[in-house]
N, C-alpha and C. Protein backbone atom coordinates (compact mmCIF):
# COMPACT_ATOMS: atom_id res chain seq x y z
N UNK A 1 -62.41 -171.97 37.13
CA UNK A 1 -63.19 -171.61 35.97
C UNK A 1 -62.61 -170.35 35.35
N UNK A 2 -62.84 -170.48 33.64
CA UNK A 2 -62.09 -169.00 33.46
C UNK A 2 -63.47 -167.86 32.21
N UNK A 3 -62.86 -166.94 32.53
CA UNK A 3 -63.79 -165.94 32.24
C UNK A 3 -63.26 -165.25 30.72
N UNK A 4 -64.11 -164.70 30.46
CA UNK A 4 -63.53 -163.50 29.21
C UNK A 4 -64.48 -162.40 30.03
N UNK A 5 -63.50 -161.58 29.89
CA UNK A 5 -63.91 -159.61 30.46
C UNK A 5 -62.90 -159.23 29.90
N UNK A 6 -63.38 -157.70 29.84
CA UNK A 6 -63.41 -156.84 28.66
C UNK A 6 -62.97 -155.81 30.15
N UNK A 7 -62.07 -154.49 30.14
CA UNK A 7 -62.47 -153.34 30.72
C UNK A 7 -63.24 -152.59 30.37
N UNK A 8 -64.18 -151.41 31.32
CA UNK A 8 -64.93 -150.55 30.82
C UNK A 8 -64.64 -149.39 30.28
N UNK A 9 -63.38 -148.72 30.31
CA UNK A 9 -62.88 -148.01 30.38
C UNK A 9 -61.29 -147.97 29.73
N UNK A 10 -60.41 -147.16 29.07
CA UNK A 10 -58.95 -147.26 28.57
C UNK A 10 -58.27 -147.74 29.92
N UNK A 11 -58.30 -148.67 30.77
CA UNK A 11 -57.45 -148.48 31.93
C UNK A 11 -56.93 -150.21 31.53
N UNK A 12 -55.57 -150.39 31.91
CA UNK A 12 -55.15 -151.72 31.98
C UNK A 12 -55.43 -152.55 33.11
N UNK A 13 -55.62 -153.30 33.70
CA UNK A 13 -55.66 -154.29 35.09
C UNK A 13 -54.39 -155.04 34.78
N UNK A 14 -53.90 -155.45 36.32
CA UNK A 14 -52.71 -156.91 36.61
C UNK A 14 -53.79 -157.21 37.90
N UNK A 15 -54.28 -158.85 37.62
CA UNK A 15 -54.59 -159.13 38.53
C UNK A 15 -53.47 -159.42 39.49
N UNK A 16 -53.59 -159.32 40.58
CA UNK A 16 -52.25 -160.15 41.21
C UNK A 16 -52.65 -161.16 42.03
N UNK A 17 -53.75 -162.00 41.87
CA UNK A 17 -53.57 -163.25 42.63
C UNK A 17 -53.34 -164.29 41.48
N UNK A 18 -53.30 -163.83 39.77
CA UNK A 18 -52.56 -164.58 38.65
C UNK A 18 -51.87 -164.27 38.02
N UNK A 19 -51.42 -162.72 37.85
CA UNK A 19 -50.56 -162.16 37.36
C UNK A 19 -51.00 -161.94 36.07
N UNK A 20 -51.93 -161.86 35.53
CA UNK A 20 -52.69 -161.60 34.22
C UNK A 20 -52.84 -160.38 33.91
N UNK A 21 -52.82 -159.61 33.14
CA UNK A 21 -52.77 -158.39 32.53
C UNK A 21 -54.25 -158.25 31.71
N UNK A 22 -55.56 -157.70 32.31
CA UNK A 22 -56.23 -157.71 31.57
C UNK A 22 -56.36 -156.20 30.91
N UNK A 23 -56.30 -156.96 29.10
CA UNK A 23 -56.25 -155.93 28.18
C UNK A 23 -57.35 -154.40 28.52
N UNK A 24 -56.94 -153.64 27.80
CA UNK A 24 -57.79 -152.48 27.79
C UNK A 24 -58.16 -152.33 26.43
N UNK A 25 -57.72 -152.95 25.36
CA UNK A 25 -58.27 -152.85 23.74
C UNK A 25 -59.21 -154.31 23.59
N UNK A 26 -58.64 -155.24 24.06
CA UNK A 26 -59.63 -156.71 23.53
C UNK A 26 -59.92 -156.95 24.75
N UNK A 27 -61.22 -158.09 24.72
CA UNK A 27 -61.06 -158.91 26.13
C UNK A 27 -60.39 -160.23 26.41
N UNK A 28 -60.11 -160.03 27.45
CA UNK A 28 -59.29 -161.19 28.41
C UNK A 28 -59.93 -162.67 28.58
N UNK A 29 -59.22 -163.63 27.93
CA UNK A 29 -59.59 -164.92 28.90
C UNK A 29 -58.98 -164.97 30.48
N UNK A 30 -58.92 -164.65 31.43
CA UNK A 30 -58.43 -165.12 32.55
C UNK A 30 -59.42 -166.00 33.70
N UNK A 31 -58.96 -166.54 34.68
CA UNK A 31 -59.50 -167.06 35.75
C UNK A 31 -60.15 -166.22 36.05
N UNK A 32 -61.27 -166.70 36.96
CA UNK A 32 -61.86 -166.13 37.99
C UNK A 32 -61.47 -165.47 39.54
N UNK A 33 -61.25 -164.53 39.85
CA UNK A 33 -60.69 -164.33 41.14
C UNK A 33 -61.49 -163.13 41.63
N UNK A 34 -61.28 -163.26 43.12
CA UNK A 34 -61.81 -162.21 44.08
C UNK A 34 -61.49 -160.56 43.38
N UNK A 35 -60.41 -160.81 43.15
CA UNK A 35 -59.89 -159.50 42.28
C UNK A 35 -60.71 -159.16 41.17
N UNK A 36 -61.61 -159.88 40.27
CA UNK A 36 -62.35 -159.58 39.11
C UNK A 36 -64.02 -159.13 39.71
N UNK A 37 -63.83 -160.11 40.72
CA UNK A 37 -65.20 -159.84 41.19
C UNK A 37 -65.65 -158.39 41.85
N UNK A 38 -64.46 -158.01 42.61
CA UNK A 38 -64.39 -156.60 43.06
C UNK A 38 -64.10 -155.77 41.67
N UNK A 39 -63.57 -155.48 41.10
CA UNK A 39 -63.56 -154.88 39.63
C UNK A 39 -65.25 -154.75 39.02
N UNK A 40 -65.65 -155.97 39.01
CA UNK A 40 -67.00 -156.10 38.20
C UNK A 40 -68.04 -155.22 38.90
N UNK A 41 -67.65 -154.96 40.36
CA UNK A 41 -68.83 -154.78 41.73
C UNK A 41 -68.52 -153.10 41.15
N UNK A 42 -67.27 -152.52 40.74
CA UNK A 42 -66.94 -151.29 40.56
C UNK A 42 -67.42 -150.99 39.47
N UNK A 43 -67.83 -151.87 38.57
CA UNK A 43 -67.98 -151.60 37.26
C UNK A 43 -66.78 -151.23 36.45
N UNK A 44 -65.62 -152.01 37.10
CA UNK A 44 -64.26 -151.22 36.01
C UNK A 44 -64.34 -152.52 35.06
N UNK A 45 -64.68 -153.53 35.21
CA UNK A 45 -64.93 -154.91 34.32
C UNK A 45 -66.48 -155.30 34.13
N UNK A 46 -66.23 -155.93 32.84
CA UNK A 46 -67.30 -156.48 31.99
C UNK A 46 -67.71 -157.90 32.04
N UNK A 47 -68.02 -158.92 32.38
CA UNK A 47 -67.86 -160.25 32.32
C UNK A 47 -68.62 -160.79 30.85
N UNK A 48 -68.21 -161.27 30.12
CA UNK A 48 -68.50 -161.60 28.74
C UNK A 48 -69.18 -162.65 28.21
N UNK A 49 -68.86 -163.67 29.37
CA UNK A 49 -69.11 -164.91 29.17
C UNK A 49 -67.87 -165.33 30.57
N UNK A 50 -69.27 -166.14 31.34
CA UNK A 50 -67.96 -167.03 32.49
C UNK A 50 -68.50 -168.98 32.00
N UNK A 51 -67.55 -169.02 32.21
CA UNK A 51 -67.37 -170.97 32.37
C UNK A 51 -66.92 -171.49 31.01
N UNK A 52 -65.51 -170.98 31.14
CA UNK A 52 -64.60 -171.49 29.95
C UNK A 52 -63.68 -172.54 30.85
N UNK A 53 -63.28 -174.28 29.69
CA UNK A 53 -62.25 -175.22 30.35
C UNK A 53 -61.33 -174.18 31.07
N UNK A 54 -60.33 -175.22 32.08
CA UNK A 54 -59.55 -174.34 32.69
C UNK A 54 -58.26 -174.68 31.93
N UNK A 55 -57.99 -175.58 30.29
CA UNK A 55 -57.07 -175.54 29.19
C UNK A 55 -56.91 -174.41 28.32
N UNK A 56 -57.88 -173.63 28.60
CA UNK A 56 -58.31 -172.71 27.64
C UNK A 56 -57.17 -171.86 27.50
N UNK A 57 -56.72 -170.96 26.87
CA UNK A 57 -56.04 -169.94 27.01
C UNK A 57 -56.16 -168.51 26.45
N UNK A 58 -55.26 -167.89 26.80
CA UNK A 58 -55.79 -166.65 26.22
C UNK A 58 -55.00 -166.13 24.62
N UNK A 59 -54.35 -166.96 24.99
CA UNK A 59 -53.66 -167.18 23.16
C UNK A 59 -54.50 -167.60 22.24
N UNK A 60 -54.99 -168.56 22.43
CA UNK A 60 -56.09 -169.55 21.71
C UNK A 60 -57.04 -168.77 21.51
N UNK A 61 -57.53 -167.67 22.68
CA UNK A 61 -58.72 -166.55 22.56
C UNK A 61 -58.37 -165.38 21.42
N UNK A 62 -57.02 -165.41 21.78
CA UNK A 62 -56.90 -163.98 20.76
C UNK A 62 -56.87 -164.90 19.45
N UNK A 63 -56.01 -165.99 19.33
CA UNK A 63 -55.87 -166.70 17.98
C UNK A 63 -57.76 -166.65 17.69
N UNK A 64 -58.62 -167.19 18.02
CA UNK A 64 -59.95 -167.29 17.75
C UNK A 64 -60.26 -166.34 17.23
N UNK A 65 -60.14 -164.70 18.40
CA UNK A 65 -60.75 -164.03 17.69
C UNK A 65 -60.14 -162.92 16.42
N UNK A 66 -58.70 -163.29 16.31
CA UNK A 66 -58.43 -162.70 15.43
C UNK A 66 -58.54 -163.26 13.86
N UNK A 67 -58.43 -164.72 13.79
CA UNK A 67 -59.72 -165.59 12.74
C UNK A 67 -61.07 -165.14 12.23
N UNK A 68 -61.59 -164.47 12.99
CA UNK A 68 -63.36 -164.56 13.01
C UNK A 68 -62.95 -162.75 12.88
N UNK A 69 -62.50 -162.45 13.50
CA UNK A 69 -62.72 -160.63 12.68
C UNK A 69 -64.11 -159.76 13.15
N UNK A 70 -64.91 -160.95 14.19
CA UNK A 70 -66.14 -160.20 14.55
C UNK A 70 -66.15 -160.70 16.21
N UNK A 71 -66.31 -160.04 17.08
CA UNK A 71 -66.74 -160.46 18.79
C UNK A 71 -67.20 -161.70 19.09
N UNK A 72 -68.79 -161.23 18.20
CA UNK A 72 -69.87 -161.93 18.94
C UNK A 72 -69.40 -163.11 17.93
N UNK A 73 -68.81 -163.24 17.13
CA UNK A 73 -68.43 -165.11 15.96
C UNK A 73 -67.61 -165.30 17.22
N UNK A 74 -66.55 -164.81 17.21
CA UNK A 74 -65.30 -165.17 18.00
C UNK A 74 -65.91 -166.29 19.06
N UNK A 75 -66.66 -165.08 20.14
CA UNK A 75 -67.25 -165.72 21.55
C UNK A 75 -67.87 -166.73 21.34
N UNK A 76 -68.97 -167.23 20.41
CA UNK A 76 -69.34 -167.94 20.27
C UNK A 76 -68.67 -169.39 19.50
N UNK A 77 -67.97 -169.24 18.93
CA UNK A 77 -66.69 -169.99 18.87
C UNK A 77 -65.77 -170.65 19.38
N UNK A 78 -65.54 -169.77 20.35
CA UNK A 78 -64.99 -170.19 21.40
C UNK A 78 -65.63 -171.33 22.68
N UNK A 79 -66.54 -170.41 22.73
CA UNK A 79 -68.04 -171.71 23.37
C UNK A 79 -68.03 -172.72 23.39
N UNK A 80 -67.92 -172.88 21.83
CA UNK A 80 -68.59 -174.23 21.63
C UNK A 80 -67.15 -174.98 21.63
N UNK A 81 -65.80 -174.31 21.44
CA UNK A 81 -64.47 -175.21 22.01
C UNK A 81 -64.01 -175.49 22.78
N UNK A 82 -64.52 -174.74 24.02
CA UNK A 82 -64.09 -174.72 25.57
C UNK A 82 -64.73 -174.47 26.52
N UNK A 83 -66.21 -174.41 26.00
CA UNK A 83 -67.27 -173.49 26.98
C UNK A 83 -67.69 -175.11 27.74
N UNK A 84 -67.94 -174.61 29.05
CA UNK A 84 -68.22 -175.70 30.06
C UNK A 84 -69.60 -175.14 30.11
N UNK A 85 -70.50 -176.54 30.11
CA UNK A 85 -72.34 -176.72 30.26
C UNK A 85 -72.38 -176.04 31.61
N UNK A 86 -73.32 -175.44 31.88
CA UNK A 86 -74.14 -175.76 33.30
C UNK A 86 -72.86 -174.57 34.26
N UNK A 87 -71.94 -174.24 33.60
CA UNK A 87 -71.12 -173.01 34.57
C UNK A 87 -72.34 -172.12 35.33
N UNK A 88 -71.61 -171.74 36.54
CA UNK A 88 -72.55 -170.53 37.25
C UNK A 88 -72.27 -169.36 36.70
N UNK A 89 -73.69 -168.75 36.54
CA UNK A 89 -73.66 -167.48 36.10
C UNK A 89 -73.74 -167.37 34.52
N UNK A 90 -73.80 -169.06 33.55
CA UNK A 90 -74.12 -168.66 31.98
C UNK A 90 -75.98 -168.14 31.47
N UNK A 91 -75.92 -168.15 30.77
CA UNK A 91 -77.22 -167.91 30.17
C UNK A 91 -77.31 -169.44 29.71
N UNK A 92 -79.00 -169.90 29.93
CA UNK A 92 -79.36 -171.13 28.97
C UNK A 92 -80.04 -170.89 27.81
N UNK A 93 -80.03 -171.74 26.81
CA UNK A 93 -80.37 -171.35 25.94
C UNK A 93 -81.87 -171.23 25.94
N UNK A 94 -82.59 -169.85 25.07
CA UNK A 94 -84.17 -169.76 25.29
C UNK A 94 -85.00 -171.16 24.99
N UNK A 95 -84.53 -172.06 24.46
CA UNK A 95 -85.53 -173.28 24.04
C UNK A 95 -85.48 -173.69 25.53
N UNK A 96 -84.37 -173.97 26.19
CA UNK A 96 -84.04 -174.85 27.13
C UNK A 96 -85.24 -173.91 28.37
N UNK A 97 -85.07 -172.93 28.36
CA UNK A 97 -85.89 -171.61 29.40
C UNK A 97 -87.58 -171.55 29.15
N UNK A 98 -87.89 -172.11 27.76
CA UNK A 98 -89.29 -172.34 27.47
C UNK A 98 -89.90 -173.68 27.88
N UNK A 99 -89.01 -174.50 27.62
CA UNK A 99 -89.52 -175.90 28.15
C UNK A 99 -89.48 -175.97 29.12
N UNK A 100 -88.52 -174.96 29.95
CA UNK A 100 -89.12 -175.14 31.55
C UNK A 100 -90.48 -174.70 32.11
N UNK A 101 -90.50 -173.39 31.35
CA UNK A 101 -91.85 -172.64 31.50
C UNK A 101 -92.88 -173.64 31.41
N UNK A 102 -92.51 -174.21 30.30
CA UNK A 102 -93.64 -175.13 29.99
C UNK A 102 -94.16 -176.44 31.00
N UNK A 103 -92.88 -177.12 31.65
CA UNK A 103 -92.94 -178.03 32.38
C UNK A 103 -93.53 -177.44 33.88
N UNK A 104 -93.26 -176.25 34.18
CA UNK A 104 -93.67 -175.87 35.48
C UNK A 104 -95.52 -175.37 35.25
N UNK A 105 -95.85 -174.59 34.12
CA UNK A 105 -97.10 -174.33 33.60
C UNK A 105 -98.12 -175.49 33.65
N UNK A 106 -97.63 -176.54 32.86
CA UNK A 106 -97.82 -178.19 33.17
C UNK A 106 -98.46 -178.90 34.52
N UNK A 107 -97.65 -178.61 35.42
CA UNK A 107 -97.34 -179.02 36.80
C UNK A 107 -98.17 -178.11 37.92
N UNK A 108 -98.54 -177.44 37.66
CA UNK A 108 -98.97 -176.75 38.53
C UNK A 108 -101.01 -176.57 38.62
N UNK A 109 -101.03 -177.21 39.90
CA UNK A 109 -102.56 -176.84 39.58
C UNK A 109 -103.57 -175.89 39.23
N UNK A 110 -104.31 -175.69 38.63
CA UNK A 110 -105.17 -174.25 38.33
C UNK A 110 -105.75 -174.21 38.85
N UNK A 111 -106.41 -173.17 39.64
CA UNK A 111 -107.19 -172.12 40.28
C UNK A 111 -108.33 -172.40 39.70
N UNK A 112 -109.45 -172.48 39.71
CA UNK A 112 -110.90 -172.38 40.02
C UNK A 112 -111.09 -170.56 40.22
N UNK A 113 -111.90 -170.00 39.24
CA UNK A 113 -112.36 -168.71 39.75
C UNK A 113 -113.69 -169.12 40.12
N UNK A 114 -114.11 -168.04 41.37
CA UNK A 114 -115.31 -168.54 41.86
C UNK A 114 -115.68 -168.97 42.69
């Protein structure tokens, strides 16, 4: 699975279990690795969005977001070209998070006061 992160800080990263260079001015499409995860635990990385195809690239990311001229267009752009459903760790969308509410609210027996 691949990620976009951002550093927190002016510092460059090389992961070395892919050899990826994550930027210190834009953020990075790269894989997921033990190496990001320890970064993220430090807070030296940002995770932006995880569960991008694993076609994706990071060319295609910068091509995207240098098109769109804004982050949050870009990311979302990108999403909807390569973003994989149901990844661990995305956000669902609030409709999808209300109808659950709703289905479990539904389902559940009520209490009797008294």
């Amino acid at each position: 699975m691949k990620v976009l992160v951002e550093t927190t800080s002016n510092i460059m990263l090389l992961d070395p279990h892919t050899g990826d260079a994550i930027d210190d001015v834009v953020p990075t499409l790269t894989r997921w690795t033990s190496f990001l995860e320890t970064r993220t635990g430090l807070g030296q990385v940002r995770v932006l969005h995880r569960g991008f195809r694993d076609e994706a690239t990071n060319e295609e990311w910068l091509d995207c977001l240098k098109q769109s001229g804004d982050l949050s267009l870009a990311i979302a752009s990108f999403i909807s070209e390569f973003g994989v459903e149901d990844a661990p760790g995305t956000k669902k969308p609030a409709v999808v998070l209300e109808q659950k509410i709703d289905e479990i609210a539904h389902s559940k027996p009520t209490r009797r006061k008294g």
